[in-house]
Protein backbone atom coordinates (compact mmCIF):
# COMPACT_ATOMS: atom_id res chain seq x y z
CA UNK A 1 27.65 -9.90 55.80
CA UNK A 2 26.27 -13.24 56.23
CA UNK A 3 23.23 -12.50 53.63
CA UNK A 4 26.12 -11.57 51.08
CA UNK A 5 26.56 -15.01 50.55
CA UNK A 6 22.99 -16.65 51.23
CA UNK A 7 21.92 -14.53 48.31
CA UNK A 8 24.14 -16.40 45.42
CA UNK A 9 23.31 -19.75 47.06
CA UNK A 10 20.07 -19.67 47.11
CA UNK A 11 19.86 -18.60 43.53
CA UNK A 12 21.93 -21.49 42.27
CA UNK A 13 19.59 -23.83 44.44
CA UNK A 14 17.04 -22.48 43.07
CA UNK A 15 18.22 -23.27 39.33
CA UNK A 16 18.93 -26.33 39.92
CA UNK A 17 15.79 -27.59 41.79
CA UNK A 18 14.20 -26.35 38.04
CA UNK A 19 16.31 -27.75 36.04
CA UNK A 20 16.91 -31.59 35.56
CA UNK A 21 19.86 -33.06 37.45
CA UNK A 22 22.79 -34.09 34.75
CA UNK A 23 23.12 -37.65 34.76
CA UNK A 24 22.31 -40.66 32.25
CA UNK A 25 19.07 -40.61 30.62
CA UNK A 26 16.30 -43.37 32.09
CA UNK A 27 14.96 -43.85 28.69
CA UNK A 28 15.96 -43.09 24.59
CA UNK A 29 13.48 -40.30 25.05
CA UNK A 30 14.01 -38.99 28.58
CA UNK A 31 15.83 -35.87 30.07
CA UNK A 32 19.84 -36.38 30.43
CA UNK A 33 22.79 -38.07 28.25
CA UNK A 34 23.13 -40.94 26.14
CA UNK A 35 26.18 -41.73 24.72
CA UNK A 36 28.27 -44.59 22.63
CA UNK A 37 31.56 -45.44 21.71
CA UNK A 38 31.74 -45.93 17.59
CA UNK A 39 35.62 -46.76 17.68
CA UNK A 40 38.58 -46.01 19.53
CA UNK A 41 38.82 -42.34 20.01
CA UNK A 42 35.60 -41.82 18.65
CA UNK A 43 31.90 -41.30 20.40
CA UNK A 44 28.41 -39.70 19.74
CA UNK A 45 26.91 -38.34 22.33
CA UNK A 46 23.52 -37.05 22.94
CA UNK A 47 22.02 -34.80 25.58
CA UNK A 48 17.90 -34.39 25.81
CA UNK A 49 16.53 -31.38 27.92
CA UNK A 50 13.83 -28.66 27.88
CA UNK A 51 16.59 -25.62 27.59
CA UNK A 52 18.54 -26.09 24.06
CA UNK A 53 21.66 -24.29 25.69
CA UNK A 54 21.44 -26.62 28.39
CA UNK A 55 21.54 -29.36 26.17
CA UNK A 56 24.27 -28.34 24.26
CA UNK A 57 25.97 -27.43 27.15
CA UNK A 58 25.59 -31.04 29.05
CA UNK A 59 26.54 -32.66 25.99
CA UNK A 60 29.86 -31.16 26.09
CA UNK A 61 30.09 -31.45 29.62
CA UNK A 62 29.83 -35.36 28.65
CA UNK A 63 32.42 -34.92 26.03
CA UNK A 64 34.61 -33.92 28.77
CA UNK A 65 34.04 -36.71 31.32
CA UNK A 66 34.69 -39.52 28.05
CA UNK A 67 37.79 -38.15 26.74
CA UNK A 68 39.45 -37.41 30.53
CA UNK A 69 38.41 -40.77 31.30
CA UNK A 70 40.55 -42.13 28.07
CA UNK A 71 43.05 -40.01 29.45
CA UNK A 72 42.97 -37.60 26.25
CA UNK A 73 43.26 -33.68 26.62
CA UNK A 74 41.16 -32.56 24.55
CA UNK A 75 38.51 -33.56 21.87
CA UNK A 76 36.92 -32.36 18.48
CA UNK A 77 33.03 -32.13 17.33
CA UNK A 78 33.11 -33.36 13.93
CA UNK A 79 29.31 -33.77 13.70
CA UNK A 80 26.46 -32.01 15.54
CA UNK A 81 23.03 -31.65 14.99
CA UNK A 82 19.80 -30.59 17.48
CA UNK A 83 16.38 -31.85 17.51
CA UNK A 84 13.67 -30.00 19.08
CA UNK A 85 9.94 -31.63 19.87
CA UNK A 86 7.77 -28.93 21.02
CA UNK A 87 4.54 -30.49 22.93
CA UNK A 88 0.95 -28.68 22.37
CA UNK A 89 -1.02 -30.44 25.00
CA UNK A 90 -1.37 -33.62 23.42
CA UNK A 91 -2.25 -32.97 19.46
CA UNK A 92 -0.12 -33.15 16.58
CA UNK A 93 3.58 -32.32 17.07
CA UNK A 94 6.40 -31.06 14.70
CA UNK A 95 9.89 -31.26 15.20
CA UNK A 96 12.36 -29.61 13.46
CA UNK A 97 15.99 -31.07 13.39
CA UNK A 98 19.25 -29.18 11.83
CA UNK A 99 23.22 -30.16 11.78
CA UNK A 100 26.61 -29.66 10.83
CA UNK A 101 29.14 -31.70 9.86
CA UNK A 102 33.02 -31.62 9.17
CA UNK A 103 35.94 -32.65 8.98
CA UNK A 104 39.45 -32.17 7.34
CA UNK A 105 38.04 -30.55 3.96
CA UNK A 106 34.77 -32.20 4.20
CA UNK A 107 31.64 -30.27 5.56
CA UNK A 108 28.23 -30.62 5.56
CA UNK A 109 24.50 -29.00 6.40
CA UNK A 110 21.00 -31.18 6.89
CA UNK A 111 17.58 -30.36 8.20
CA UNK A 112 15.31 -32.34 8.82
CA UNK A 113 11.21 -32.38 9.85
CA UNK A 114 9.01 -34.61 11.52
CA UNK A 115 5.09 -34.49 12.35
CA UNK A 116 4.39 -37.01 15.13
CA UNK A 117 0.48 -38.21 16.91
CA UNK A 118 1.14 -38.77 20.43
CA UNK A 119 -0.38 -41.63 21.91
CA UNK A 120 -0.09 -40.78 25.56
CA UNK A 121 -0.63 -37.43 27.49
CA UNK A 122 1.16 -34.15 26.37
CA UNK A 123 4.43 -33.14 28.03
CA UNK A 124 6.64 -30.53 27.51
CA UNK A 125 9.01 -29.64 24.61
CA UNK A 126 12.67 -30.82 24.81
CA UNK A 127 15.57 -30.73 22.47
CA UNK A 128 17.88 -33.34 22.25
CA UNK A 129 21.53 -32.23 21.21
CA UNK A 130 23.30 -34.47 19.27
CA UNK A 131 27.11 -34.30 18.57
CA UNK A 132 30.10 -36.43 17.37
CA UNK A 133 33.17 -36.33 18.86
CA UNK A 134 37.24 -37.38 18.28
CA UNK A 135 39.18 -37.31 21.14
CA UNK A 136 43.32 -36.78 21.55
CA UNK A 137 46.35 -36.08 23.43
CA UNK A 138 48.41 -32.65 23.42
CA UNK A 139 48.85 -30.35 21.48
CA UNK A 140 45.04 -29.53 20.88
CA UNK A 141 44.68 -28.65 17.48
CA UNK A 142 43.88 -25.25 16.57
CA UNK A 143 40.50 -24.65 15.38
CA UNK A 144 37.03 -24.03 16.76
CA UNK A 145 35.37 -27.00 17.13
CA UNK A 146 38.60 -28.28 19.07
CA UNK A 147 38.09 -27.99 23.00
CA UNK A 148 40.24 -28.37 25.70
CA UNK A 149 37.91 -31.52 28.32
CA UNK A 150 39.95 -29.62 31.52
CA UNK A 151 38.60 -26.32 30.38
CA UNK A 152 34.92 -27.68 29.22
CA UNK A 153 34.78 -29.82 32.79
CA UNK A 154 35.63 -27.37 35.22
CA UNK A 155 33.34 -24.41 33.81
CA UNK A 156 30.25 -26.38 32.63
CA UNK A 157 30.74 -28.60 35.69
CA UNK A 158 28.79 -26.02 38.64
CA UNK A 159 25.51 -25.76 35.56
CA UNK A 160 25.44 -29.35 36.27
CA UNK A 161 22.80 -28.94 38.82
């Protein structure tokens, strides 16, 4: 009986002694989130890591912690966008960058393309995840890109690693 739940532990050790633990970023380029305040109510937030869900996922998970620590319920994406740089061992490098944007009406779509000469040594590829956000108080309004920061914290919070 014991092993029954050794098993699942492991695993989830496991995961997150691969993955990068969620936390600010060191560096405008490094793994984790970076995030600033544009006006009251309103933030961008950005989350850099080598799994594109995972960034996604982290940046909401951020999204949460700003708008509970306002004291808000809930908050909006009005803009989002994600960036990948894929690393090939030190050459040339092309990233590839896409996004939405909207709100009320309003809506948008851009892609973008970069070709970058590292300096240094290679690393790996990363994707940074990029996303804007309008927080409020109850009732959260209902549409999609609407989220409820209880909700997002508690089920994004055990990926955390």
């Amino acid at each position: 009986m014991k092993h029954v739940f050794l098993i699942p532990a492991l695993a989830v050790m496991a995961a997150c002694a691969t993955t990068p633990a969620y936390g600010p970023a060191k560096s405008d380029r490094g793994v984790g989130y970076l995030s600033q305040q544009i006006e009251q109510g309103r933030h961008i937030i950005s989350y850099t890591d080598p799994d594109p869900v995972r960034a996604r996922n982290m940046a909401l998970l951020r999204a949460s912690e700003i708008t509970l620590m306002e004291g808000k319920d809930w908050f909006e994406i009005t803009s989002e966008g994600a960036d990948t740089e894929e690393s090939r061992g030190g050459g040339p490098s092309v990233s590839i960058g896409g996004g939405t944007s909207s709100y009320g009406r309003s809506s948008g779509v851009g892609v973008g393309l970069g070709i970058g000469i590292p300096l240094g040594g290679g690393g790996s590829g990363k994707t940074t995840q990029t996303i804007e956000i309008v927080t409020g108080a109850n009732p959260k309004p209902d549409r999609p890109s609407a989220y409820d920061a209880r909700s997002v914290d508690m089920n994004l919070r055990v990926t955390a690693g």
